[in-house]
N, C-alpha and C. Protein backbone atom coordinates (compact mmCIF):
# COMPACT_ATOMS: atom_id res chain seq x y z
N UNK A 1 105.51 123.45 170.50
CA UNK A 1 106.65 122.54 170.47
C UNK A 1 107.31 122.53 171.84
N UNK A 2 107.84 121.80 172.27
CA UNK A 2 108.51 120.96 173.34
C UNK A 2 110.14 121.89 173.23
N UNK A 3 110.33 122.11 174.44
CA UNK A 3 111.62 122.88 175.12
C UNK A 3 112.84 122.61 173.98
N UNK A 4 112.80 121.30 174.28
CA UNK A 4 114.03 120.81 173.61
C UNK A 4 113.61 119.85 172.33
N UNK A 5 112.66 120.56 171.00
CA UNK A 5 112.88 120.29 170.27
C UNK A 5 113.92 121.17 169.14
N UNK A 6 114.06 122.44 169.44
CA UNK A 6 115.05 122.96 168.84
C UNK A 6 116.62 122.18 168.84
N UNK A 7 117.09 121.44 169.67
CA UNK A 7 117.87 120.51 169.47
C UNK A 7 117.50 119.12 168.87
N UNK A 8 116.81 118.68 168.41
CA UNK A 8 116.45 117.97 167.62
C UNK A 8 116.72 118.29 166.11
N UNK A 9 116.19 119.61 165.48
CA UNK A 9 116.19 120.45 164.59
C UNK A 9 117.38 120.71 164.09
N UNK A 10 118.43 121.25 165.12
CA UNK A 10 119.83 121.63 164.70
C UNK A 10 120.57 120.10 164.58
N UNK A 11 120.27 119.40 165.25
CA UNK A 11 120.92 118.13 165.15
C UNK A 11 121.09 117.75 164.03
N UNK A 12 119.76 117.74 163.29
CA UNK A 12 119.24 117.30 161.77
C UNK A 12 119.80 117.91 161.04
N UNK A 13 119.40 119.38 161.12
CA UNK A 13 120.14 120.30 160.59
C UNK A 13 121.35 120.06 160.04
N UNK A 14 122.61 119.88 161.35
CA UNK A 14 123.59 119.57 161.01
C UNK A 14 123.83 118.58 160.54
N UNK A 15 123.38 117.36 160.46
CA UNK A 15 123.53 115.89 159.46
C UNK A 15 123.12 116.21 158.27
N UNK A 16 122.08 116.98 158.07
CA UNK A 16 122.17 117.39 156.52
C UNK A 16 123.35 118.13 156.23
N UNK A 17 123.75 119.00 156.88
CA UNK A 17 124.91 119.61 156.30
C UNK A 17 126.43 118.93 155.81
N UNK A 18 126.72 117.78 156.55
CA UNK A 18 127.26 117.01 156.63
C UNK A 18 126.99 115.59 155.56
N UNK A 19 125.99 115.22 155.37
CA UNK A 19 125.54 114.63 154.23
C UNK A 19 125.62 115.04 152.98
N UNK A 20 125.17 116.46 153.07
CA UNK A 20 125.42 116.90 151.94
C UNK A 20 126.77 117.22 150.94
N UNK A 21 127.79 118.19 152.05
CA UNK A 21 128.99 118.07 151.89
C UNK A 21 129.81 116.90 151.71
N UNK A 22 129.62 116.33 152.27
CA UNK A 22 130.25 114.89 151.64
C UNK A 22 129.64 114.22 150.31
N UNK A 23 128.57 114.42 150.01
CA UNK A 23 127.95 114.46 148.95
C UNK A 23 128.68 114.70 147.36
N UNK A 24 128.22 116.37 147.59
CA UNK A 24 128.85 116.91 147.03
C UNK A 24 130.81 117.07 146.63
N UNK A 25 131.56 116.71 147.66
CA UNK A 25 132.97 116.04 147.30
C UNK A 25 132.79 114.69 146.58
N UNK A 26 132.03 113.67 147.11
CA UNK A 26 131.93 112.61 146.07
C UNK A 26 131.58 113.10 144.74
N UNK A 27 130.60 113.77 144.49
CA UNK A 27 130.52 114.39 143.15
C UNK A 27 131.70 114.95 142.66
N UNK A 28 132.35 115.57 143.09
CA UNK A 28 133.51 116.18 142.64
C UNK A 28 134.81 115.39 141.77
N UNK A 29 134.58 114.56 142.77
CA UNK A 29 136.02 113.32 143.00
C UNK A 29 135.25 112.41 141.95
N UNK A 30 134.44 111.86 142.07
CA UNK A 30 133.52 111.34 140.08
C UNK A 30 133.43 112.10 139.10
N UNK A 31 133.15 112.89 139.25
CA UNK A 31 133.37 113.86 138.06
C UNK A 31 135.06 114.40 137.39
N UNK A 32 135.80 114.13 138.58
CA UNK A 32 137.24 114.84 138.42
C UNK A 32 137.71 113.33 137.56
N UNK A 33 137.71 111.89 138.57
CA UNK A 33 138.18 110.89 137.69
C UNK A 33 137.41 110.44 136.30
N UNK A 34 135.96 110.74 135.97
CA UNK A 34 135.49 110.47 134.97
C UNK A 34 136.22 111.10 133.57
N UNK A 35 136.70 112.47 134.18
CA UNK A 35 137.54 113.64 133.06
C UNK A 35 139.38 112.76 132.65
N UNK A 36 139.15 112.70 134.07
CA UNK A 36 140.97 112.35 133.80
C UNK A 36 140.90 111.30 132.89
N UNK A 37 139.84 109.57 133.32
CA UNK A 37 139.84 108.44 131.88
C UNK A 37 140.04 108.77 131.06
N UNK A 38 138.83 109.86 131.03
CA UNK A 38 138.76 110.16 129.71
C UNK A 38 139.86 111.05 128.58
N UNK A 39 140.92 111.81 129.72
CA UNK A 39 141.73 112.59 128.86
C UNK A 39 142.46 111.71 128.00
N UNK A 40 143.27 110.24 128.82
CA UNK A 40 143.94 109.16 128.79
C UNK A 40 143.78 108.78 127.80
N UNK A 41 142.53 108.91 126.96
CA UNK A 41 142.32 108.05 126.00
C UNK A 41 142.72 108.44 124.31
N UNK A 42 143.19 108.36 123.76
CA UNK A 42 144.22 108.64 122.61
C UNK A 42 142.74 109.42 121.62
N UNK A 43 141.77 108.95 121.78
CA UNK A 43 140.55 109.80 120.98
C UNK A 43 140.00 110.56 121.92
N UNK A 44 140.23 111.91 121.62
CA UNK A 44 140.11 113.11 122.82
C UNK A 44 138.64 113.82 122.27
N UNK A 45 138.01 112.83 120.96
CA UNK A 45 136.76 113.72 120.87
C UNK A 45 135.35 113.95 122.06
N UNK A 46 135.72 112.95 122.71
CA UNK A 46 135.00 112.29 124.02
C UNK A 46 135.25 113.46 124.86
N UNK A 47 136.13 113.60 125.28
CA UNK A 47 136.68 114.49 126.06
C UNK A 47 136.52 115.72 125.80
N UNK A 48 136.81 116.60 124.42
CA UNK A 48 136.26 118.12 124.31
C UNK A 48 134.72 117.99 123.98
N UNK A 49 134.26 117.20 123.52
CA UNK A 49 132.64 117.43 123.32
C UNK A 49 131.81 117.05 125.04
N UNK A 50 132.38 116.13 125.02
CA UNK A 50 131.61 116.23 126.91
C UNK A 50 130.89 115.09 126.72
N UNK A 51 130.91 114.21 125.50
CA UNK A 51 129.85 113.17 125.08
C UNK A 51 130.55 111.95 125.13
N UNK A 52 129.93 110.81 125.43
CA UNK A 52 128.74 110.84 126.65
C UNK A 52 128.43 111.67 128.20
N UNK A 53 127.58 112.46 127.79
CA UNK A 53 127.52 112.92 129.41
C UNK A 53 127.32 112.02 130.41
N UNK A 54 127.63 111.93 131.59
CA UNK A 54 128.23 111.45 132.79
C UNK A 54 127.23 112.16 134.23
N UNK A 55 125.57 111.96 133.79
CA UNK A 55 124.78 112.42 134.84
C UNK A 55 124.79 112.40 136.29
N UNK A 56 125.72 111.05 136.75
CA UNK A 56 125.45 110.44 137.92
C UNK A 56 126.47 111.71 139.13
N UNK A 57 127.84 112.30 138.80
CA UNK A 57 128.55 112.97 139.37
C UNK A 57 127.96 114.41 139.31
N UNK A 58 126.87 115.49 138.46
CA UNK A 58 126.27 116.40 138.35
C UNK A 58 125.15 116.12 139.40
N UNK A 59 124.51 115.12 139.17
CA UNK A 59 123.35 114.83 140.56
C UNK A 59 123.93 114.69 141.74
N UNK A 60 124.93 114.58 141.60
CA UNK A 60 125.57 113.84 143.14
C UNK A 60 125.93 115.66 143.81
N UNK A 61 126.28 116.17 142.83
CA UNK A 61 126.68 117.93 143.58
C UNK A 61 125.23 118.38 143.77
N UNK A 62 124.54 118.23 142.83
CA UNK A 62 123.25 119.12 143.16
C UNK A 62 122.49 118.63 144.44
N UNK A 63 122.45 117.64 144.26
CA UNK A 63 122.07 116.42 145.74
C UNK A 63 122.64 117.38 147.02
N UNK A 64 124.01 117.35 147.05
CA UNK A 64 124.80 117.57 148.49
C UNK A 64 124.15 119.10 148.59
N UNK A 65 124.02 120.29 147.13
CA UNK A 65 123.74 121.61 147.65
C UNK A 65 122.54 121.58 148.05
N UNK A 66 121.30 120.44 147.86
CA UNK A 66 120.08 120.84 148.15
C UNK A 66 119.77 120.23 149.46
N UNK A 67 120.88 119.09 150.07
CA UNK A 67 121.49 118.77 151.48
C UNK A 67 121.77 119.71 151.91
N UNK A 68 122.06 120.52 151.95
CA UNK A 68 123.12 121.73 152.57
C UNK A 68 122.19 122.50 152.75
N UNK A 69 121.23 123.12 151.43
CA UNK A 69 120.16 124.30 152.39
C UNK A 69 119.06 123.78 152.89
N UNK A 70 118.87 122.74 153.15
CA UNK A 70 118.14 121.99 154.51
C UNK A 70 118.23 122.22 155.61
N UNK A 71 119.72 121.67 155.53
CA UNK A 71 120.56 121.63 156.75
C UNK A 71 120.45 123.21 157.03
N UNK A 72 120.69 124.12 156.47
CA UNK A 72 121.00 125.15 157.05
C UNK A 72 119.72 125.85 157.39
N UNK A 73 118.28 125.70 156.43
CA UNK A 73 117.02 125.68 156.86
C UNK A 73 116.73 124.84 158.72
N UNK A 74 117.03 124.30 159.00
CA UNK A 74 116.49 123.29 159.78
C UNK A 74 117.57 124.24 161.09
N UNK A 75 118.77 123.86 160.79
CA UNK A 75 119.55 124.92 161.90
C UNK A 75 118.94 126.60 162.35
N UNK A 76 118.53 126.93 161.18
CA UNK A 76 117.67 128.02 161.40
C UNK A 76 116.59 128.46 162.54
N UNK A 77 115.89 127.36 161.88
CA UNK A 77 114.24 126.75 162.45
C UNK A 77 114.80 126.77 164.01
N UNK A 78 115.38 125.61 164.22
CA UNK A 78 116.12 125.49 166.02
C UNK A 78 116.72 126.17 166.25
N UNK A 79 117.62 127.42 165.38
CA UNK A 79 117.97 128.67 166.37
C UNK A 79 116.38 129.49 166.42
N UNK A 80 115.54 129.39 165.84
CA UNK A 80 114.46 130.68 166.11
C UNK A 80 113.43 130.14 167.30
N UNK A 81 113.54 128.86 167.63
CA UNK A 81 112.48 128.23 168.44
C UNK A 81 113.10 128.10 169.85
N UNK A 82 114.87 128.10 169.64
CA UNK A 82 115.36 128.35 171.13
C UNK A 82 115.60 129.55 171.59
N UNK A 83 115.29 130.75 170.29
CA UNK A 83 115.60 131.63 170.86
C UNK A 83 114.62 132.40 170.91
N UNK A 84 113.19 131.30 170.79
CA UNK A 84 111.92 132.41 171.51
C UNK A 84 111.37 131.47 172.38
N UNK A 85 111.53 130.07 172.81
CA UNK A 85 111.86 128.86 173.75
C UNK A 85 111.63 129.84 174.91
């Protein structure tokens, strides 16, 4: 590999990390307002049973954590290649 592909690597690295984390807050922030509708609503069986589940905000966190150890895989990779570079 080429001098300066370890900056390539961390670059990536870090956009996954960053992708991901933001990711994962969107999941959060869907999942947080999907709960609140739902408390609102005068039939709260919705609400303690969890039914209908609401897949799209659970993928969206798992998404950003499996962004994240990429990112932190890949930052890795370009610290071990600049630091035998």
């Amino acid at each position: 590999m080429a001098l300066h592909d370890w900056l390539i690597l961390m670059g990536m690295g870090g956009l996954f990390i960053l992708l991901g984390l933001a990711t994962f807050i969107w999941g959060k922030r869907e999942e947080k307002s999907y709960y609140d509708s739902l408390s609102a609503r005068t039939d709260l069986r919705e609400f303690l049973e969890h039914r209908p589940q609401a897949p799209q905000p659970v993928s969206l966190k798992i998404g950003g954590w499996i962004a994240v150890a990429i990112g932190l895989l890949m930052l890795a990779m370009g610290g071990i290649i600049f630091l035998r570079g």
